[in-house]
N, C-alpha and C. Protein backbone atom coordinates (compact mmCIF):
# COMPACT_ATOMS: atom_id res chain seq x y z
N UNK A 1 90.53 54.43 147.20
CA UNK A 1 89.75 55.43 147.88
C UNK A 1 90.51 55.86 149.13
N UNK A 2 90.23 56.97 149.32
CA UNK A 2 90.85 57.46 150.50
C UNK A 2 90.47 56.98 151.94
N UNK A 3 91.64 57.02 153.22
CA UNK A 3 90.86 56.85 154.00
C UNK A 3 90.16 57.86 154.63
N UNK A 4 90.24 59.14 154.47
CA UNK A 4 89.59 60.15 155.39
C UNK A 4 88.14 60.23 154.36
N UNK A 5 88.33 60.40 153.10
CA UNK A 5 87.34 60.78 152.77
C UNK A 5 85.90 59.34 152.71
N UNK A 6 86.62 58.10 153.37
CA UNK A 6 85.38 57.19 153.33
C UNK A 6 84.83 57.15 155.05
N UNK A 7 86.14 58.10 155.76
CA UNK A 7 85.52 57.83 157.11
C UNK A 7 84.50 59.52 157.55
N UNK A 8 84.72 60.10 156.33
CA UNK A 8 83.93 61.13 156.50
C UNK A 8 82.08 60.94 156.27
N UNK A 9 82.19 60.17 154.98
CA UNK A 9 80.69 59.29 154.45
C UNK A 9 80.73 58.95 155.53
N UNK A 10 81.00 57.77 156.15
CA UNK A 10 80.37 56.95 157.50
C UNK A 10 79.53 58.08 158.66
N UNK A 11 80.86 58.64 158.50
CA UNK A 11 80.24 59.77 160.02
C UNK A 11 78.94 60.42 159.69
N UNK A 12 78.91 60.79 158.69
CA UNK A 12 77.98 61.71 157.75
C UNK A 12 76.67 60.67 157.66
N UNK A 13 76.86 59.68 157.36
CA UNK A 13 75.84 59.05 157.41
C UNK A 13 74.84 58.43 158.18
N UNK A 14 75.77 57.74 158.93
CA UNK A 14 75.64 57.74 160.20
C UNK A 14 74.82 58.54 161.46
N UNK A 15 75.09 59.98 161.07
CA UNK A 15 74.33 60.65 162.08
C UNK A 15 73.18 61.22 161.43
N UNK A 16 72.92 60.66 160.14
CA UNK A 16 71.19 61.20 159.20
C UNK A 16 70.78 60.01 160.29
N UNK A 17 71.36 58.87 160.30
CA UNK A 17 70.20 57.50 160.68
C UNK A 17 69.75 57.65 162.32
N UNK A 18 69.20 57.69 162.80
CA UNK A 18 68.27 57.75 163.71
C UNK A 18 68.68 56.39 164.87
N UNK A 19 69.30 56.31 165.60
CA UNK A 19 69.66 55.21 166.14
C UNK A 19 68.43 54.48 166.80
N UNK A 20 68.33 53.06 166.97
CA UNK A 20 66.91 52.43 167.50
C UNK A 20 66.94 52.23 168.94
N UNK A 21 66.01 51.99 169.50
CA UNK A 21 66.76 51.66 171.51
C UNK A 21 67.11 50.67 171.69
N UNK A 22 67.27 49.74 170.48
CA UNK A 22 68.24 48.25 170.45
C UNK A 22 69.58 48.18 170.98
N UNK A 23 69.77 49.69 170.25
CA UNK A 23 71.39 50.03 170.29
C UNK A 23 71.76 50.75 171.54
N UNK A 24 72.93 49.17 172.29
CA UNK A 24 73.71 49.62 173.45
C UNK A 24 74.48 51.12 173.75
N UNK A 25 74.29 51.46 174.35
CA UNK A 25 74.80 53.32 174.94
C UNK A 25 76.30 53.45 174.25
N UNK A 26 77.12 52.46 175.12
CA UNK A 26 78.72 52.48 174.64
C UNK A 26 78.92 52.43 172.99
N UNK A 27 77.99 51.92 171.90
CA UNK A 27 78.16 51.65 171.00
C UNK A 27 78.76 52.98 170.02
N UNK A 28 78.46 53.79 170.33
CA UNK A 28 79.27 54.82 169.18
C UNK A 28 80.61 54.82 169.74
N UNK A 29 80.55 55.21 170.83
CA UNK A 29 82.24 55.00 171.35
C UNK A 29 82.72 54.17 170.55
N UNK A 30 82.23 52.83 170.88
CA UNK A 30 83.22 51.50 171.04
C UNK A 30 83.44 51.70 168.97
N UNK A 31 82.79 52.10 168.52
CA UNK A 31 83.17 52.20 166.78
C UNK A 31 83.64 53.14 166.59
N UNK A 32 84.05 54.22 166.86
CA UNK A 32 84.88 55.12 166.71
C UNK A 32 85.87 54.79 167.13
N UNK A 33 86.47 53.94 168.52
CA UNK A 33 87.59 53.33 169.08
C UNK A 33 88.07 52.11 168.07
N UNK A 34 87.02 51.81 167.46
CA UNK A 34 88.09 50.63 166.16
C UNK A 34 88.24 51.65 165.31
N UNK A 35 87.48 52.73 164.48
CA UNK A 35 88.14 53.28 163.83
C UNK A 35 89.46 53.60 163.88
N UNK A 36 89.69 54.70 165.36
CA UNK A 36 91.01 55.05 165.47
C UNK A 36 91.99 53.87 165.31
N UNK A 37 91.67 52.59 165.72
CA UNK A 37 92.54 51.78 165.63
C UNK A 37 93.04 51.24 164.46
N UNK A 38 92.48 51.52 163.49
CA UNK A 38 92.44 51.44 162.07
C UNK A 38 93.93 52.07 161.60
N UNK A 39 94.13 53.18 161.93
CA UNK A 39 95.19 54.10 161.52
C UNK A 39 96.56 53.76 162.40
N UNK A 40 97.32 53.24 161.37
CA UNK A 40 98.66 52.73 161.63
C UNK A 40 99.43 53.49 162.50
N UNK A 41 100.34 52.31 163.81
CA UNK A 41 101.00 52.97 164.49
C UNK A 41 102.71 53.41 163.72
N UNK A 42 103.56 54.71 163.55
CA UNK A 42 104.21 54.63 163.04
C UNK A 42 105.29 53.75 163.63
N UNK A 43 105.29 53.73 164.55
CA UNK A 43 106.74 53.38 165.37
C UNK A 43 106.61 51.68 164.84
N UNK A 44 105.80 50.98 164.78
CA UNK A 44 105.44 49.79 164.47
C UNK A 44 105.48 49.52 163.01
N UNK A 45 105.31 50.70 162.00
CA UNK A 45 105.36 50.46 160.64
C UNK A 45 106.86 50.67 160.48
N UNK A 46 107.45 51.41 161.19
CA UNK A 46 108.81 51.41 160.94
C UNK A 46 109.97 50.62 161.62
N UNK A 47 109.75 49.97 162.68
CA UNK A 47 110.41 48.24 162.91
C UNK A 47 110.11 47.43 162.33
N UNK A 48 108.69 47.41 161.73
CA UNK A 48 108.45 46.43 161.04
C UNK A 48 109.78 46.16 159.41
N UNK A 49 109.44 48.00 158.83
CA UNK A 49 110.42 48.03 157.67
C UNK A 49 112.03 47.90 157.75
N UNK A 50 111.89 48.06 159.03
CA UNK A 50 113.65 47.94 159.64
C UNK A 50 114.04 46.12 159.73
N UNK A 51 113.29 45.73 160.16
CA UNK A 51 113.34 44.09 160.46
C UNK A 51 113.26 43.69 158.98
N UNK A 52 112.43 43.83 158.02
CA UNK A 52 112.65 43.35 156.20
C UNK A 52 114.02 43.70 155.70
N UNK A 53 114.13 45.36 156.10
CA UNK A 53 115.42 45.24 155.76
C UNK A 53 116.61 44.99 155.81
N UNK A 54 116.53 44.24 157.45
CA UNK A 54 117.82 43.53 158.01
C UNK A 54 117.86 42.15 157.19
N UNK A 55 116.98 41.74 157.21
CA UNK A 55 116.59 40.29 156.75
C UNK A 55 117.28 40.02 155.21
N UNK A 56 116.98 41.23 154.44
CA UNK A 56 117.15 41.42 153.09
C UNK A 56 118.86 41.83 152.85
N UNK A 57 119.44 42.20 154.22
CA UNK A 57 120.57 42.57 153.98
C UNK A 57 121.26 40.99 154.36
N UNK A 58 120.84 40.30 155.23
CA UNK A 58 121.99 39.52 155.55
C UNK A 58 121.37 38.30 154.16
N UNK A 59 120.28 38.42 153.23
CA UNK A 59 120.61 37.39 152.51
C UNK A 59 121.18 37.89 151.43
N UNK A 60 121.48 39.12 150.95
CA UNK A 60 122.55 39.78 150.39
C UNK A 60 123.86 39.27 150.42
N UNK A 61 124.31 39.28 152.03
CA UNK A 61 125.52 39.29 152.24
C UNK A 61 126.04 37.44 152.04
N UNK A 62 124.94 36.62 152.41
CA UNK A 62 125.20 35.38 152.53
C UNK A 62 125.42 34.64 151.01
N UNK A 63 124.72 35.63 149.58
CA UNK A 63 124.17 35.05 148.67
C UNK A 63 125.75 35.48 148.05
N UNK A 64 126.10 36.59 148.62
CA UNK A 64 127.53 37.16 147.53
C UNK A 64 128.25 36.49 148.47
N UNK A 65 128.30 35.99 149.94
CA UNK A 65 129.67 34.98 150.58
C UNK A 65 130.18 33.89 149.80
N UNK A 66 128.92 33.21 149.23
CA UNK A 66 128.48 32.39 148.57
C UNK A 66 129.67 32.39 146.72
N UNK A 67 128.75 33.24 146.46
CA UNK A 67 130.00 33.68 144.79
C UNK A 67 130.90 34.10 145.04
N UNK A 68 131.48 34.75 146.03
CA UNK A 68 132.42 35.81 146.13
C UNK A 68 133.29 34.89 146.83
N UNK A 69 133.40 34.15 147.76
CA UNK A 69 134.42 33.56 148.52
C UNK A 69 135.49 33.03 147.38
N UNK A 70 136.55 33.25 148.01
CA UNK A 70 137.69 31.84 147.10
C UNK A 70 137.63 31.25 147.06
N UNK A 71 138.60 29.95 146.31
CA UNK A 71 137.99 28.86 146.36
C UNK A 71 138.67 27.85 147.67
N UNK A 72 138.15 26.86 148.06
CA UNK A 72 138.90 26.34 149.48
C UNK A 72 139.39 25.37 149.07
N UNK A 73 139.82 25.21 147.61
CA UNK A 73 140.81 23.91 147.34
C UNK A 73 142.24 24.20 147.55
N UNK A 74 142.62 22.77 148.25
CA UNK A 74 144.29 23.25 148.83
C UNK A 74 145.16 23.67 147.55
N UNK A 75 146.22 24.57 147.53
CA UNK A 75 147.26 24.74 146.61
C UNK A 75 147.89 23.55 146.57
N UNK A 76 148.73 22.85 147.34
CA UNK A 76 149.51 22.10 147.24
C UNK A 76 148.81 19.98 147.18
N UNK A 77 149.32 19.21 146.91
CA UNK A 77 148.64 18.03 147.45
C UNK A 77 149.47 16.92 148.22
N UNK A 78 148.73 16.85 148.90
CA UNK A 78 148.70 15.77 149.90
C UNK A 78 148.62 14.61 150.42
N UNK A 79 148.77 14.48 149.11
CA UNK A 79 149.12 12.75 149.43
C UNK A 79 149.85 11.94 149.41
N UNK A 80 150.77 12.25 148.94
CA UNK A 80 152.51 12.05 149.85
C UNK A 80 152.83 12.58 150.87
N UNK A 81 152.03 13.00 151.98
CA UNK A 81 152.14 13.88 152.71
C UNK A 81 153.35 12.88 153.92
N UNK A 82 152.69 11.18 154.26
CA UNK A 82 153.54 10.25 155.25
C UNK A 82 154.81 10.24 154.13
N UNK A 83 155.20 10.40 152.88
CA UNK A 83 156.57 10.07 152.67
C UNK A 83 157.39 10.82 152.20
N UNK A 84 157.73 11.91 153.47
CA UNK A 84 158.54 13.10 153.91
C UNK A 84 159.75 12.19 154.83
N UNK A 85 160.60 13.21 154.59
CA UNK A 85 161.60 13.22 155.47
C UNK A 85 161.54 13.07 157.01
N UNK A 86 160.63 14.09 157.44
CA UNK A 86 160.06 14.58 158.65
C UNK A 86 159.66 13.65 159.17
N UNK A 87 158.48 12.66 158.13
CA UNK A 87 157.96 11.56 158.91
C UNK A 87 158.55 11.12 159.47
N UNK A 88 159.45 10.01 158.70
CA UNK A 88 160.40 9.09 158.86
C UNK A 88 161.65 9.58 160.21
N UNK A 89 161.91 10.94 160.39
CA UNK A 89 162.66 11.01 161.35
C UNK A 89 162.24 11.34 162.51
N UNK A 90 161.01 11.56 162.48
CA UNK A 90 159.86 11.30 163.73
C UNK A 90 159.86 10.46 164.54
N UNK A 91 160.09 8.91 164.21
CA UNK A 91 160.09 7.72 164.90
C UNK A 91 161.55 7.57 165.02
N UNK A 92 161.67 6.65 165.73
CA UNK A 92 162.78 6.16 166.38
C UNK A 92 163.25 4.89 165.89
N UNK A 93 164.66 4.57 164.98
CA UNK A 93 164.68 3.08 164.59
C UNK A 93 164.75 1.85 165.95
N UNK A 94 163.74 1.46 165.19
CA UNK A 94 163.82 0.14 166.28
C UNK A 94 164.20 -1.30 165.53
N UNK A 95 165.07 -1.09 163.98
CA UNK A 95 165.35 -2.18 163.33
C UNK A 95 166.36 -2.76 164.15
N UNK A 96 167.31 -2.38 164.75
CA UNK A 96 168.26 -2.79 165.33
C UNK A 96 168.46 -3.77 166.55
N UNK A 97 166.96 -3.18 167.47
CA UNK A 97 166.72 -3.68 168.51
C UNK A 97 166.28 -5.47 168.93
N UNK A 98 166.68 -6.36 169.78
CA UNK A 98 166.41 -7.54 170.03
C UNK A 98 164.93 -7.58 170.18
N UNK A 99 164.17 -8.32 169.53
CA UNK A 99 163.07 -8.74 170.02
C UNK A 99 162.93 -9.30 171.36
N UNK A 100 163.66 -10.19 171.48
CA UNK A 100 163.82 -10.94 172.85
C UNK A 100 164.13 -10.06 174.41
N UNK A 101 164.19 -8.80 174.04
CA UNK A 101 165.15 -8.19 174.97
C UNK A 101 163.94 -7.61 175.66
N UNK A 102 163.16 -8.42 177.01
CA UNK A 102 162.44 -7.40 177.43
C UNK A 102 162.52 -5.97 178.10
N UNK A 103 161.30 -5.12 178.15
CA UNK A 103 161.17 -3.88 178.06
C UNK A 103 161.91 -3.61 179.44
């Protein structure tokens, strides 16, 4: 159902009924003031759709980082890596040296 055409019934109806002296003064105001409030602010419907669709983009981007990345296994291996050349000429021979010979 529409909304204009159910807030047209209300109004319409509304003013056949005869109000009682129960009913506080402010009271038509104050229901017409929720009505209006009823009707969406745009600026608010449209941050709102801006914020889903940020949201929706970065789990996009995270879900294809995910499949899409390479793979992070090393090319080469490593575990001969201490018995290089390099190592070994890193240190300094100390076969030669006296134990006894203090520092």
């Amino acid at each position: 159902m529409k909304l204009e055409i159910l807030r047209n019934t209300l109004v319409r109806a509304a003013r056949r009924a005869v109000p009682d002296d129960t009913v506080p003064p402010g009271f038509a105001g104050r229901v017409r003031a929720a009505i209006r409030a009823l009707e969406p602010d745009p600026m608010r419907v449209w941050s709102a759709g801006l914020w889903r669709a940020a949201l929706c983009a970065m789990a996009i981007a995270f879900v294809a980082g995910m499949f899409l990345a390479p793979p992070t296994q090393p090319s080469f291996d490593i575990s001969d890596a201490g018995d290089t050349e390099l190592a070994e000429s890193a240190l300094p021979d100390v076969s030669d040296l006296d134990p006894a010979t203090p520092w």
